[in-house]
N, C-alpha and C. Protein backbone atom coordinates (compact mmCIF):
# COMPACT_ATOMS: atom_id res chain seq x y z
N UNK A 1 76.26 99.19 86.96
CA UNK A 1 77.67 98.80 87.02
C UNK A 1 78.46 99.48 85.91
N UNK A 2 77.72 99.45 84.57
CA UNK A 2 78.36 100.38 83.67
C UNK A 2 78.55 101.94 84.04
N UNK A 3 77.58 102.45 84.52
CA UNK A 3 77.96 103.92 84.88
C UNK A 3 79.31 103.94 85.95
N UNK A 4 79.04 103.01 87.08
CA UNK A 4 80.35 103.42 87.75
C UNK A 4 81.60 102.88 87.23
N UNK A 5 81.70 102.25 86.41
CA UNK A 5 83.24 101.79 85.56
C UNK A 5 83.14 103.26 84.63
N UNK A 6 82.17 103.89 84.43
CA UNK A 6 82.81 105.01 83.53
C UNK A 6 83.49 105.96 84.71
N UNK A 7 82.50 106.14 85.25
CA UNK A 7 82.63 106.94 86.80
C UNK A 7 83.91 106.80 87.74
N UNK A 8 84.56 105.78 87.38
CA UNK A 8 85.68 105.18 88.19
C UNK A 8 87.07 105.79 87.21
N UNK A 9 87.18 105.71 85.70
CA UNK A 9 87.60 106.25 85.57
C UNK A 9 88.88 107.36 85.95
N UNK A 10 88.13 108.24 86.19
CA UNK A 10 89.79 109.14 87.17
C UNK A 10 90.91 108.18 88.15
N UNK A 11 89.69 107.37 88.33
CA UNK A 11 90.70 106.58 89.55
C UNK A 11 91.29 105.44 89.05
N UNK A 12 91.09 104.69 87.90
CA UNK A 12 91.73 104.30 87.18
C UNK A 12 93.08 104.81 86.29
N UNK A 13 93.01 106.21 86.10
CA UNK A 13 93.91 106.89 85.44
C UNK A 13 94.87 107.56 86.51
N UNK A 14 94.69 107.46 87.66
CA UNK A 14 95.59 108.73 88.70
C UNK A 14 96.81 108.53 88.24
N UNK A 15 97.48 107.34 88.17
CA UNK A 15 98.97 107.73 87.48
C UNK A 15 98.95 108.81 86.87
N UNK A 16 99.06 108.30 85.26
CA UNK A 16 98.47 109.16 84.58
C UNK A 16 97.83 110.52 84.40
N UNK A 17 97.07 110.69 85.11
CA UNK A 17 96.59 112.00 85.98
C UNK A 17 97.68 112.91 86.36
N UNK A 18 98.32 112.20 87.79
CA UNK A 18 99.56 112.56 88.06
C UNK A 18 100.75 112.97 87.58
N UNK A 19 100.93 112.14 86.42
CA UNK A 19 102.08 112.47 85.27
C UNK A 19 101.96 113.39 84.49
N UNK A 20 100.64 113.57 83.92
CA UNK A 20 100.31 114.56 83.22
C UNK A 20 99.92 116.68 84.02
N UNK A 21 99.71 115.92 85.51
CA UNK A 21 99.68 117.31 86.02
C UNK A 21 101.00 117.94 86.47
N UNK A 22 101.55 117.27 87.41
CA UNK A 22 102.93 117.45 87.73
C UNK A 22 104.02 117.90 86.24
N UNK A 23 104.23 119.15 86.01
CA UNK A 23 105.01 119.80 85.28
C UNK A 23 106.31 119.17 84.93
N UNK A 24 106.83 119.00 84.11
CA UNK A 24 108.45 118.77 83.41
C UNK A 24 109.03 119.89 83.77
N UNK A 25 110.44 119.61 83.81
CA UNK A 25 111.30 120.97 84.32
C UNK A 25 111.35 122.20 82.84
N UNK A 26 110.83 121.50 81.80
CA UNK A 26 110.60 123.14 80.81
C UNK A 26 109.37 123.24 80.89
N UNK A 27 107.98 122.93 81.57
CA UNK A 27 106.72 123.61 81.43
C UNK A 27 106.82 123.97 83.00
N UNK A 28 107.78 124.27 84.10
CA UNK A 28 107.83 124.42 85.46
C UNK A 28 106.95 126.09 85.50
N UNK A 29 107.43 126.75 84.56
CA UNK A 29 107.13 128.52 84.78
C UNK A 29 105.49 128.67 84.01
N UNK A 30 105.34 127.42 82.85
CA UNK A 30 104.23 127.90 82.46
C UNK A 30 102.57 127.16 83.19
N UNK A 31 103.01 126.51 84.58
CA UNK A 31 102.04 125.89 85.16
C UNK A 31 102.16 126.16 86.46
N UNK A 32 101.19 125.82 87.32
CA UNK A 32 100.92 125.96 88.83
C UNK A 32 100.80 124.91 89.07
N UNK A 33 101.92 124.01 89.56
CA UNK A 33 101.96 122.55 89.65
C UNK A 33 100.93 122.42 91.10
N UNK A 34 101.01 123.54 92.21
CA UNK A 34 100.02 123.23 93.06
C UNK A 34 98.42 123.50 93.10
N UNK A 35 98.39 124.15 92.37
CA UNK A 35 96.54 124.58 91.32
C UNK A 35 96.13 123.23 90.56
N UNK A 36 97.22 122.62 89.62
CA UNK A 36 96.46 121.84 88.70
C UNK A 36 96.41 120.54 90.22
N UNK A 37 97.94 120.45 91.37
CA UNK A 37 97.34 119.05 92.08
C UNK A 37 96.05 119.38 92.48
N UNK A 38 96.00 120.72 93.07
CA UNK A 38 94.66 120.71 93.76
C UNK A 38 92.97 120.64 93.00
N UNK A 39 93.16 120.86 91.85
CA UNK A 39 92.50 120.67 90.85
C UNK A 39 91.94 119.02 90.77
N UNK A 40 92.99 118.15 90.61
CA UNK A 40 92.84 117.17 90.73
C UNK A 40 92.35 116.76 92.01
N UNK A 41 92.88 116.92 92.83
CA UNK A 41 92.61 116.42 94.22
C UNK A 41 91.10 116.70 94.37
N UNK A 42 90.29 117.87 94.34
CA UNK A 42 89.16 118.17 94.17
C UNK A 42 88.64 116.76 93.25
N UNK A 43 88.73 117.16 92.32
CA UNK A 43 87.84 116.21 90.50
C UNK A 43 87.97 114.92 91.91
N UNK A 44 88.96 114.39 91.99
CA UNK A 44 89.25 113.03 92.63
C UNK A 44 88.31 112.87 94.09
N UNK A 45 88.08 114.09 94.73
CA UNK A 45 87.08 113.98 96.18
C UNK A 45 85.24 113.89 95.61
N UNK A 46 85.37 115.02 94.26
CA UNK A 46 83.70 115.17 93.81
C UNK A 46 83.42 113.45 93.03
N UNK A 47 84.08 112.77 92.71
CA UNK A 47 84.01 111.68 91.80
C UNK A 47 84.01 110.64 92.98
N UNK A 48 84.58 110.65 94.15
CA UNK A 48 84.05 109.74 95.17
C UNK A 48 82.96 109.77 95.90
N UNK A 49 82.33 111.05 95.92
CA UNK A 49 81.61 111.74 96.90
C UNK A 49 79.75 111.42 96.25
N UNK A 50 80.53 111.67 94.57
CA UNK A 50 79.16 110.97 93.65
C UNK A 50 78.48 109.95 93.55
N UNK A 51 79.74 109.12 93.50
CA UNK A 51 79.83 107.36 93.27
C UNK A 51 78.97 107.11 94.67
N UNK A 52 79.59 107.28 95.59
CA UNK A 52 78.89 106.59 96.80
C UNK A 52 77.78 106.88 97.12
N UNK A 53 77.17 108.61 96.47
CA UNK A 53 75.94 109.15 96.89
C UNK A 53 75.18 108.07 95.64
N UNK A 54 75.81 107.63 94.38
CA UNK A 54 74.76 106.71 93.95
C UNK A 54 74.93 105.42 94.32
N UNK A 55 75.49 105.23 94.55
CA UNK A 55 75.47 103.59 94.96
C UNK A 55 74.71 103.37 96.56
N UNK A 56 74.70 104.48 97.51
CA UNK A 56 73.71 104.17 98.39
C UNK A 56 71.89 104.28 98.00
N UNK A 57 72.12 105.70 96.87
CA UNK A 57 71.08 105.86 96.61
C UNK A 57 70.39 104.51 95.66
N UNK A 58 71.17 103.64 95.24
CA UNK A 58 70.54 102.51 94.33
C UNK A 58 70.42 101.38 95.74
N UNK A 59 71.30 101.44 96.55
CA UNK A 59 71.01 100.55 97.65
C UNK A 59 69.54 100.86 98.24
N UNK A 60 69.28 102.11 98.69
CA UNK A 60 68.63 102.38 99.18
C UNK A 60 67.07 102.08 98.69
N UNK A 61 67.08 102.37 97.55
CA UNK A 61 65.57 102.22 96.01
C UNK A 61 65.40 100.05 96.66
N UNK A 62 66.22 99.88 96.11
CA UNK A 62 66.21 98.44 96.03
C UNK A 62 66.00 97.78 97.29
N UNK A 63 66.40 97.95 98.47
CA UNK A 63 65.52 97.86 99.77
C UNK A 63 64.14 98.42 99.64
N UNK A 64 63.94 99.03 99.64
CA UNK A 64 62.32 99.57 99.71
C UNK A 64 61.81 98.42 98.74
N UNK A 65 62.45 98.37 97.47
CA UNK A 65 61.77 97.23 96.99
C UNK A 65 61.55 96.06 97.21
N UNK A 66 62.96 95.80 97.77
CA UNK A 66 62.82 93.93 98.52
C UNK A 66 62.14 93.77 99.64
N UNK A 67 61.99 95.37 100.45
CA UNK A 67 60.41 95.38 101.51
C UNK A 67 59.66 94.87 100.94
N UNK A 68 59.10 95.61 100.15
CA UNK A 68 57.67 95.39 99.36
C UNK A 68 57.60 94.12 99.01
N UNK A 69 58.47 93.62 98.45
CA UNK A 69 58.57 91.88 97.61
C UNK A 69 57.76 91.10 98.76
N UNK A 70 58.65 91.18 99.64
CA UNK A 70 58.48 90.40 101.15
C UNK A 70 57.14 90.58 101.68
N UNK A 71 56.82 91.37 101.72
CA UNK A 71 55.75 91.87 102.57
C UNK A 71 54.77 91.25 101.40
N UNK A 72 54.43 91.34 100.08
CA UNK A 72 53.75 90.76 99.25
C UNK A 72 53.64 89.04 99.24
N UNK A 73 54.83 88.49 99.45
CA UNK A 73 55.18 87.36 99.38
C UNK A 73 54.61 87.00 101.08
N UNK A 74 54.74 87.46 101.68
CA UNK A 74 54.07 87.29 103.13
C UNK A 74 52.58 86.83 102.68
N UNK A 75 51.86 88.00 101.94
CA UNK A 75 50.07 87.77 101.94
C UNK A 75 50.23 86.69 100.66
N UNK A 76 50.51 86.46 99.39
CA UNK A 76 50.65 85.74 98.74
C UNK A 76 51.55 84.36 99.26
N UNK A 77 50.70 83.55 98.63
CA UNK A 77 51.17 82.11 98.95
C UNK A 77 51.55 81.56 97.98
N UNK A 78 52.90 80.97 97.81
CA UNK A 78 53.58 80.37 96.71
C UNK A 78 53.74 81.05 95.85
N UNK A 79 53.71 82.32 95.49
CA UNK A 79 53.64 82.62 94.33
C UNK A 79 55.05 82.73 93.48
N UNK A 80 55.09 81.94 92.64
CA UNK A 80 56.54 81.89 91.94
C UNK A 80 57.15 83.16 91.61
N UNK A 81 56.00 83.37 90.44
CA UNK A 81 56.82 84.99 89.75
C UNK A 81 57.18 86.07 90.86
N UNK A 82 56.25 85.90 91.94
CA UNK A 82 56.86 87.07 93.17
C UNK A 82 58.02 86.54 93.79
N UNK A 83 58.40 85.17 93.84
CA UNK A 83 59.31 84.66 94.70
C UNK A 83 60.54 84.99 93.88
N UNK A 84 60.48 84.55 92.24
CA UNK A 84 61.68 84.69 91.33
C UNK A 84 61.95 86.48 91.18
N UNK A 85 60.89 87.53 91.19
CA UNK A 85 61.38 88.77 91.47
C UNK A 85 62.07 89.55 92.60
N UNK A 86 61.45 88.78 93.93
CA UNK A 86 62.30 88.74 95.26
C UNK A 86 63.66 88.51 95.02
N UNK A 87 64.04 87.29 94.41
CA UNK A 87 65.13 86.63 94.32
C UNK A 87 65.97 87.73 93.33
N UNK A 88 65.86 88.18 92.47
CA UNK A 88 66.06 88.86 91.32
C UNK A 88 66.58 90.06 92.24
N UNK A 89 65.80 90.98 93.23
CA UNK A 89 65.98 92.19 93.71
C UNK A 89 66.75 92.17 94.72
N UNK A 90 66.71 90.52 95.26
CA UNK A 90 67.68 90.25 96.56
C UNK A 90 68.89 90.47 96.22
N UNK A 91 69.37 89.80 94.65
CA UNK A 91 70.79 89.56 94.35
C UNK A 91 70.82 91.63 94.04
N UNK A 92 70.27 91.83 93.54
CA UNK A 92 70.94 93.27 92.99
C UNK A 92 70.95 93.85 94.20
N UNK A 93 70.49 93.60 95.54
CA UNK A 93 70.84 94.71 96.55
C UNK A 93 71.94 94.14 96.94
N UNK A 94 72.80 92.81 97.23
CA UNK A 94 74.18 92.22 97.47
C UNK A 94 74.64 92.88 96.28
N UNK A 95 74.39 92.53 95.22
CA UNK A 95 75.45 93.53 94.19
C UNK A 95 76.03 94.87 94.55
N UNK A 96 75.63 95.54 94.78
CA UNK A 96 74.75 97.18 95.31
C UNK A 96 75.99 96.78 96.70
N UNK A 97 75.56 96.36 97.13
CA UNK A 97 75.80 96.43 98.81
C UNK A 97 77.75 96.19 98.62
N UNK A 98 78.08 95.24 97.50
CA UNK A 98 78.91 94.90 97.31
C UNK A 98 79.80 96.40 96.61
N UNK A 99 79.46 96.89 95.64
CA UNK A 99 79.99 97.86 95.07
C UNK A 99 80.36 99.03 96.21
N UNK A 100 79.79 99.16 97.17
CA UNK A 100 80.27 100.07 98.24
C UNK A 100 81.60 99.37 99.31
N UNK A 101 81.92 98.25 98.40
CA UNK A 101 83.26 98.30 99.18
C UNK A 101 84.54 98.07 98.00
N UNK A 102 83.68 97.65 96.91
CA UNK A 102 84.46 98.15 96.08
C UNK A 102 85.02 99.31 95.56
N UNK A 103 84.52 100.36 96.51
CA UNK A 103 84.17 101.85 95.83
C UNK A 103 85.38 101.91 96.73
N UNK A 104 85.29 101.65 98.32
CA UNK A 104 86.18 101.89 99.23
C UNK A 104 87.74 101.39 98.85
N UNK A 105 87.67 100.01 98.47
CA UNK A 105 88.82 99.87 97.97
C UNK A 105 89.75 100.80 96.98
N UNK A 106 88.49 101.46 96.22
CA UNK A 106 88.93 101.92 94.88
C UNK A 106 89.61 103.47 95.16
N UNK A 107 88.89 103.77 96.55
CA UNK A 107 88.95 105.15 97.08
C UNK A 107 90.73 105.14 97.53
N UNK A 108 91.02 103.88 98.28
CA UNK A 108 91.82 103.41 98.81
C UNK A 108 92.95 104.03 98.05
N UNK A 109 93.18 103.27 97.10
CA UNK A 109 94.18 102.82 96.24
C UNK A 109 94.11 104.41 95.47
N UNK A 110 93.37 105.14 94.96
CA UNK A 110 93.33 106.38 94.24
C UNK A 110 94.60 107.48 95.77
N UNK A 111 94.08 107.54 96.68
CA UNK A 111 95.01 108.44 97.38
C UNK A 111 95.80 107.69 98.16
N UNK A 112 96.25 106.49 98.17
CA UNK A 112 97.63 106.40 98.36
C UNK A 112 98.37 106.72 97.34
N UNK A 113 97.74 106.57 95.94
CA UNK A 113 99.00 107.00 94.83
C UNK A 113 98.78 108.34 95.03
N UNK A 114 98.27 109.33 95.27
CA UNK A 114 97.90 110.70 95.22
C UNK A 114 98.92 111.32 96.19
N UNK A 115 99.03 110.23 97.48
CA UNK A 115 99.34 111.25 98.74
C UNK A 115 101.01 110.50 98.51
């Protein structure tokens, strides 16, 4: 969760972003106001394109694991510490599962201010 709040970042800043790329009428001749948007626009597609390739890829790890839990907890009977690590790996794949719509939201809101 800490990596993608750093990771989120740009999209936290697009104002900002925006203000700072978009030229003042005395830096108009010394910038390419459509290079630096597209500049941005890029940074802003590779930084979504990342996020989601990790957040499925952590979805994805953590299923295989809550297979395994299960399938262990199947041949084992009662066993607490497997049941409380199940439980443990269950919540982080809803976490996980959850952050991919937070990502969407986040995607959301970054290019409506953009566009």
């Amino acid at each position: 969760q800490e990596l993608l709040r750093v990771m989120r970042t740009i999209d936290d800043r697009i104002v900002h972003e925006l203000n700072t790329t978009i030229p003042t009428a005395s830096f108009v001749g010394k910038v390419d106001p459509g290079l630096t948007c597209k500049e941005l626009y890029e940074s802003l597609m590779d930084a979504h394109t990342s996020r989601e390739r990790i957040i499925k890829n952590c979805i994805s790890q953590t299923s295989a694991v809550v297979k395994t839990l299960k399938e262990e907890r199947e041949k084992a009977d009662e066993d607490a510490a497997l049941l409380k690590q199940l439980r443990k790996e269950q919540t982080k794949l809803k976490l996980m599962q959850s952050e991919l719509n937070v990502e969407e939201v986040v995607n959301d809101r970054s290019w409506k201010v953009l566009s």
